[in-house]
C-alpha atoms as a PDB file:
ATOM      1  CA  UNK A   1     -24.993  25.400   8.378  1.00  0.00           C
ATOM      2  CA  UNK A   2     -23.027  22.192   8.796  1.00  0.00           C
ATOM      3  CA  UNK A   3     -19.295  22.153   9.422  1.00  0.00           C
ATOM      4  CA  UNK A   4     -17.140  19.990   7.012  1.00  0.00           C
ATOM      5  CA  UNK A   5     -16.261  17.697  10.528  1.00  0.00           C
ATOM      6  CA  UNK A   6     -19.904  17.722  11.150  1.00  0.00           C
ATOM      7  CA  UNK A   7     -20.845  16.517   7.894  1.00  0.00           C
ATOM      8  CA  UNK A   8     -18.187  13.675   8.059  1.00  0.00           C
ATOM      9  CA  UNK A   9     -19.286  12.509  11.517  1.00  0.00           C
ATOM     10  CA  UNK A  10     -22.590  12.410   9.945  1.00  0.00           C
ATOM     11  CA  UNK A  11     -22.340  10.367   7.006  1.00  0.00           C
ATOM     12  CA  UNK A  12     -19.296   7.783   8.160  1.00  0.00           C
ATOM     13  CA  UNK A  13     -20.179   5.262   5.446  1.00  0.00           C
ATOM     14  CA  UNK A  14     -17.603   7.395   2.841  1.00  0.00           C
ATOM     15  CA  UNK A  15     -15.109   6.205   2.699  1.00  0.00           C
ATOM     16  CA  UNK A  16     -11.457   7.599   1.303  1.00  0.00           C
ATOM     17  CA  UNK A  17     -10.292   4.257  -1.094  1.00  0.00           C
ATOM     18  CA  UNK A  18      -6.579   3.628  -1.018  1.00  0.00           C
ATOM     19  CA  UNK A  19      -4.503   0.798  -2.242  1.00  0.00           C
ATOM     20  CA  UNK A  20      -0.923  -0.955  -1.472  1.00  0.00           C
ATOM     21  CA  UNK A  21       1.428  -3.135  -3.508  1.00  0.00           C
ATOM     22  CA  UNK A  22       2.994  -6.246  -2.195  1.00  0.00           C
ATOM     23  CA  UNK A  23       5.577  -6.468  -4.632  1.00  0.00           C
ATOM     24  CA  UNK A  24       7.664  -9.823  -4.781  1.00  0.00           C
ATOM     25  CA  UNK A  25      11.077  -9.857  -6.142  1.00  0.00           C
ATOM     26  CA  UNK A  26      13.545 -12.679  -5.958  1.00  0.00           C
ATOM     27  CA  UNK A  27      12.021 -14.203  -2.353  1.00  0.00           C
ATOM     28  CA  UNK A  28      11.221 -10.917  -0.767  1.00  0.00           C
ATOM     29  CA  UNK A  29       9.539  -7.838  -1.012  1.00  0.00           C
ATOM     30  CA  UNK A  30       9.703  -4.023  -1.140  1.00  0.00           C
ATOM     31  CA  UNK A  31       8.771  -1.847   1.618  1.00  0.00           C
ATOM     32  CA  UNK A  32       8.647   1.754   2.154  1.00  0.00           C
ATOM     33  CA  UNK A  33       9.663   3.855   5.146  1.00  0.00           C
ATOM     34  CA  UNK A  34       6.879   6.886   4.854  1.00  0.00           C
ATOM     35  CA  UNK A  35       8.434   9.995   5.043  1.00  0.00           C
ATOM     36  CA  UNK A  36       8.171  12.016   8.563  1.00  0.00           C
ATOM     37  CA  UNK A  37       6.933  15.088   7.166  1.00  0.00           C
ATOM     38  CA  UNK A  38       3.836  12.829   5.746  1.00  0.00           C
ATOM     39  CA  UNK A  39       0.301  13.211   7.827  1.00  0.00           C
ATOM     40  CA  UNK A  40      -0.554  10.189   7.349  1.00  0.00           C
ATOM     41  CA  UNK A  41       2.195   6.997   9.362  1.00  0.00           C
ATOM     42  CA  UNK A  42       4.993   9.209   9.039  1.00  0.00           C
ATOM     43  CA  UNK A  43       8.283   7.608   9.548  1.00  0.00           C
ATOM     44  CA  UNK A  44       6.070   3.858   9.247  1.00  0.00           C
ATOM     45  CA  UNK A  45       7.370   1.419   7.599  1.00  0.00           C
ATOM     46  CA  UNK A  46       4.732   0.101   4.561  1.00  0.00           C
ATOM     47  CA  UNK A  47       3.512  -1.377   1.243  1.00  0.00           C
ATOM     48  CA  UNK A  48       3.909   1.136  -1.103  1.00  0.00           C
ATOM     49  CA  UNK A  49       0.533   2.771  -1.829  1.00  0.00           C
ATOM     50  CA  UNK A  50      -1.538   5.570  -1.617  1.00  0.00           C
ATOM     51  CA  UNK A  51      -5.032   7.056  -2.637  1.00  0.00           C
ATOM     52  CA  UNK A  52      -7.210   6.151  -5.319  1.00  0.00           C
ATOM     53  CA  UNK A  53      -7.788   9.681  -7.497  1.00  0.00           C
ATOM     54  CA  UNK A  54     -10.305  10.377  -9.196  1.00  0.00           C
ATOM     55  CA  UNK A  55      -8.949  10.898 -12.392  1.00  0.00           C
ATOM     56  CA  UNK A  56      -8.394   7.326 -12.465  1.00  0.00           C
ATOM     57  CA  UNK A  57     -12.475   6.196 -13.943  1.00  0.00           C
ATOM     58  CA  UNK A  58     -13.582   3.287 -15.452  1.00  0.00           C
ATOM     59  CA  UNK A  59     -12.468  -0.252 -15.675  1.00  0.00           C
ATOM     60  CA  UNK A  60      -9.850  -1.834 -13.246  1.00  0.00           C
ATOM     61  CA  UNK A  61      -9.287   1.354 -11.435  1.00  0.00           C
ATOM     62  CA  UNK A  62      -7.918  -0.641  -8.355  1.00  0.00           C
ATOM     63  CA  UNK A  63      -5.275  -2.400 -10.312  1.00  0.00           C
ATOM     64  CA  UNK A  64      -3.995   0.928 -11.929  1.00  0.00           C
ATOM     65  CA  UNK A  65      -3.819   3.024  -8.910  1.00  0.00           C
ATOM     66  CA  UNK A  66      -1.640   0.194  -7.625  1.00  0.00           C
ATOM     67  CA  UNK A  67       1.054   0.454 -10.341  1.00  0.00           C
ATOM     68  CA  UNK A  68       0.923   3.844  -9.944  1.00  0.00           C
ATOM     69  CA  UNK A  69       1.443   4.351  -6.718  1.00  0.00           C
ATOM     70  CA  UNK A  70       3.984   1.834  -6.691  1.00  0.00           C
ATOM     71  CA  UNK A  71       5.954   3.535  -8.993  1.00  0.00           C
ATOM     72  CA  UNK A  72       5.337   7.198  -8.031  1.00  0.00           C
ATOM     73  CA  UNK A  73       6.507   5.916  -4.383  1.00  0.00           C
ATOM     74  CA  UNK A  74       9.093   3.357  -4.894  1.00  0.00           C
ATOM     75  CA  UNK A  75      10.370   4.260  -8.489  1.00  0.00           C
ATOM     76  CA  UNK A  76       9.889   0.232  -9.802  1.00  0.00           C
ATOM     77  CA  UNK A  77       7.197  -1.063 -12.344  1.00  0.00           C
ATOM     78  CA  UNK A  78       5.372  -3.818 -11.880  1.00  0.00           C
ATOM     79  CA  UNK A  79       3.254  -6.551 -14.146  1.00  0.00           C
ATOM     80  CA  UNK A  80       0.026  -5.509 -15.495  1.00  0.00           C
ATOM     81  CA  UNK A  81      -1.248  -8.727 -13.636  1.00  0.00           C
ATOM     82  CA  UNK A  82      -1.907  -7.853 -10.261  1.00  0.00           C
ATOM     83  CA  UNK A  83      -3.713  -9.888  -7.877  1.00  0.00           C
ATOM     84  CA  UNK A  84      -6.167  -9.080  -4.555  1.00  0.00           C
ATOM     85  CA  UNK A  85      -5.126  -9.837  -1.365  1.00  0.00           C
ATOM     86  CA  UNK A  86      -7.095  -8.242   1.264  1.00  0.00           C
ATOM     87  CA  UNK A  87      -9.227  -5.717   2.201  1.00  0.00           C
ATOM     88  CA  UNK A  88      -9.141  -3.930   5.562  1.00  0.00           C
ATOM     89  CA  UNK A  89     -10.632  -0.359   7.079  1.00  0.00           C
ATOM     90  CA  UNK A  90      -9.346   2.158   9.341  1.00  0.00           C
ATOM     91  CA  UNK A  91      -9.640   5.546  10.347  1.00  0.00           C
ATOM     92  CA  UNK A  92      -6.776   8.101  10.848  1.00  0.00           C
ATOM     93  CA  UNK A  93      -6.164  10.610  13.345  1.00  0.00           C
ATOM     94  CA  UNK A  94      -8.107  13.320  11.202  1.00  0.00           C
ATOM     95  CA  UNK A  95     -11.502  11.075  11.849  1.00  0.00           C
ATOM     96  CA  UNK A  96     -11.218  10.246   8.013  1.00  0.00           C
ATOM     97  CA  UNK A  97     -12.632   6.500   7.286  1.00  0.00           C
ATOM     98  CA  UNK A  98     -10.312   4.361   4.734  1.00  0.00           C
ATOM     99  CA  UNK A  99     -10.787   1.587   2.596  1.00  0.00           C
ATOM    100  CA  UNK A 100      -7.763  -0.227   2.176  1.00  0.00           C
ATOM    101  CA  UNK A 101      -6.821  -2.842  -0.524  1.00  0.00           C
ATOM    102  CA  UNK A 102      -3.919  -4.725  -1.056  1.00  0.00           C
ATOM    103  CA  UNK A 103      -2.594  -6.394  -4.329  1.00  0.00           C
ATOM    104  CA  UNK A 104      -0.144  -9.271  -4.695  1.00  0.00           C
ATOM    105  CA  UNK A 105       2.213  -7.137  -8.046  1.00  0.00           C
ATOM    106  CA  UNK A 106       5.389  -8.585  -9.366  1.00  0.00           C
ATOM    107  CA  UNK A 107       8.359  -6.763  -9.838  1.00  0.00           C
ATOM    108  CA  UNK A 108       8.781  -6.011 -13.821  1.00  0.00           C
ATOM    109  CA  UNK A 109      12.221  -3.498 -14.156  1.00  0.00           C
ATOM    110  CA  UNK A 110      13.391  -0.210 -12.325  1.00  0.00           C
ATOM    111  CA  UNK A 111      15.683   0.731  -9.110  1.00  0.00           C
ATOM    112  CA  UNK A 112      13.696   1.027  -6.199  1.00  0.00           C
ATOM    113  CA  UNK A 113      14.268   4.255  -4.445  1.00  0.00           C
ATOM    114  CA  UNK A 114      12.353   6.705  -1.951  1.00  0.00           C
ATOM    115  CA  UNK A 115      10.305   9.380  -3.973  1.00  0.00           C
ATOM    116  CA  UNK A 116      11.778  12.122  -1.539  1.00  0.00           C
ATOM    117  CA  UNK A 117       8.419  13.391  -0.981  1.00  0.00           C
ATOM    118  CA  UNK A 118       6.225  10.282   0.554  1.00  0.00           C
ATOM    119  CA  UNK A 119       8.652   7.662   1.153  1.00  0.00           C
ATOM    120  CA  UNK A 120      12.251   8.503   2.473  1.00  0.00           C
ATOM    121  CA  UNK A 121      13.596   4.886   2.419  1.00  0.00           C
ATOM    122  CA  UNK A 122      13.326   1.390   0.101  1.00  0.00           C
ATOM    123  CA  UNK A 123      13.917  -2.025   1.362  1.00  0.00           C
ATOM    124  CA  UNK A 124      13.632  -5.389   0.304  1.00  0.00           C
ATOM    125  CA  UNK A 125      12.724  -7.695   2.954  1.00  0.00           C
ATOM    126  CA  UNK A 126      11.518 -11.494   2.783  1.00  0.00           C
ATOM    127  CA  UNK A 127       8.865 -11.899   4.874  1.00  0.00           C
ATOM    128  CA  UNK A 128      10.829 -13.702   7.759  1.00  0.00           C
ATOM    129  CA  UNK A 129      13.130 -10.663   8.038  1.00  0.00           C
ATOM    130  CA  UNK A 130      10.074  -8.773   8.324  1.00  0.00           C
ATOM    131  CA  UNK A 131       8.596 -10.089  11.046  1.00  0.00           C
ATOM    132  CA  UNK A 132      12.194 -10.001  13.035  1.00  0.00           C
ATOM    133  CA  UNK A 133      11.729  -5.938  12.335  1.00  0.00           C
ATOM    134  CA  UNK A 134      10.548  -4.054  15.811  1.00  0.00           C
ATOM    135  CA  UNK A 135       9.503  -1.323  13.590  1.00  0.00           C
ATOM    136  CA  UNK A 136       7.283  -3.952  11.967  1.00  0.00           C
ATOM    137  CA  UNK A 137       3.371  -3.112  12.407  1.00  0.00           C
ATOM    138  CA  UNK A 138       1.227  -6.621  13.083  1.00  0.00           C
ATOM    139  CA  UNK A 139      -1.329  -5.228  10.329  1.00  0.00           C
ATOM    140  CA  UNK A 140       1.740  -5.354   7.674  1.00  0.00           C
ATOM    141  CA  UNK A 141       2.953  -8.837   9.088  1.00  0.00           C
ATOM    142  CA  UNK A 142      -0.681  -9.958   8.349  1.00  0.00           C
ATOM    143  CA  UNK A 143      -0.770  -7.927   4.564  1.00  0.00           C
ATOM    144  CA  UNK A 144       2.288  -9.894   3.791  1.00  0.00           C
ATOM    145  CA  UNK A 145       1.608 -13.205   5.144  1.00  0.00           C
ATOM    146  CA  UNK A 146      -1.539 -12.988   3.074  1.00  0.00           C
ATOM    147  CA  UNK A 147       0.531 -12.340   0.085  1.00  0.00           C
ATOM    148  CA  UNK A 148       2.421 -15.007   0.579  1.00  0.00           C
ATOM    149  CA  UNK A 149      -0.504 -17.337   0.405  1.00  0.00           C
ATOM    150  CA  UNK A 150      -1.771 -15.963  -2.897  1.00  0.00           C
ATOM    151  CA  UNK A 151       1.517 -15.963  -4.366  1.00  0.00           C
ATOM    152  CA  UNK A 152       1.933 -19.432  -3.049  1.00  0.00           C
ATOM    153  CA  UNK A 153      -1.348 -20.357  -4.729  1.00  0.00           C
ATOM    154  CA  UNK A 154      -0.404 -18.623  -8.139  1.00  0.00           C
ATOM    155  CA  UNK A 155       3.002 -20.836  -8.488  1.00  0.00           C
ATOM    156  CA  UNK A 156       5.172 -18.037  -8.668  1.00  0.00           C
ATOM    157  CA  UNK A 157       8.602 -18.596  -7.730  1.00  0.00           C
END
């Protein structure tokens, strides 16, 4: 009989599917500083986001989880119209294999705030001041930057 870490080092084409929100306000946008107690990037700074659950069947799953995680993380809403940005993989310290997507969402109503559970910070950050941030990971310099190409593209101001 297999062990569970067996069976995942066999079959490395699952994948765990999580997404992010790049969520433009005003000229900048919001960030999340992961809480430390989290076992995945804790104390990172981020794009809100988190895992896709199952629960969440049928059509434009992606684009759900998104608002949801954006506002179960960082307490704001965001338009129904969200828009694909990139696609990356990566695997975490556990061995676990992730598919990551990112979404372009703008900002609809609500006061962004740490959830107190996965996020203990908020900030709003254009993405100049982001890349002046030491604690500023290349791979979210990149996430941005593509946002800001799409969003470019889309004429939003």
């Amino acid at each position: 009989m297999s062990t569970p870490e067996a069976r995942r080092d066999a079959e490395p084409h699952l994948y765990t599917v999580a997404v992010e929100g790049a969520v433009f306000h005003r000229g900048r946008y919001l960030f999340v500083v992961r809480s430390r107690r989290d076992r995945v990037y804790p104390g990172v700074l981020t794009l809100p986001g988190g895992k896709v659950e199952i629960e969440a069947e049928g059509e434009s799953v992606l684009e759900r989880s998104v608002r949801r995680e954006v506002s179960e993380e960082a307490g704001v809403e965001v338009e129904d119209d969200v828009h694909y940005v990139e696609s990356k993989t990566f695997r975490l310290d556990d061995g676990r294999h992730v598919l990551d997507a990112v979404f372009l969402c703008r900002y609809r109503a609500g006061v962004a705030r740490p959830d107190a559970r996965e996020t203990e910070a908020v900030v709003w950050l254009s993405p100049e001041e982001l890349a002046r941030r030491p604690d500023a990971q290349d791979w979210l310099i990149r996430s941005v930057a593509l946002a800001e190409v799409k969003r470019r593209a889309l004429g939003w101001q």
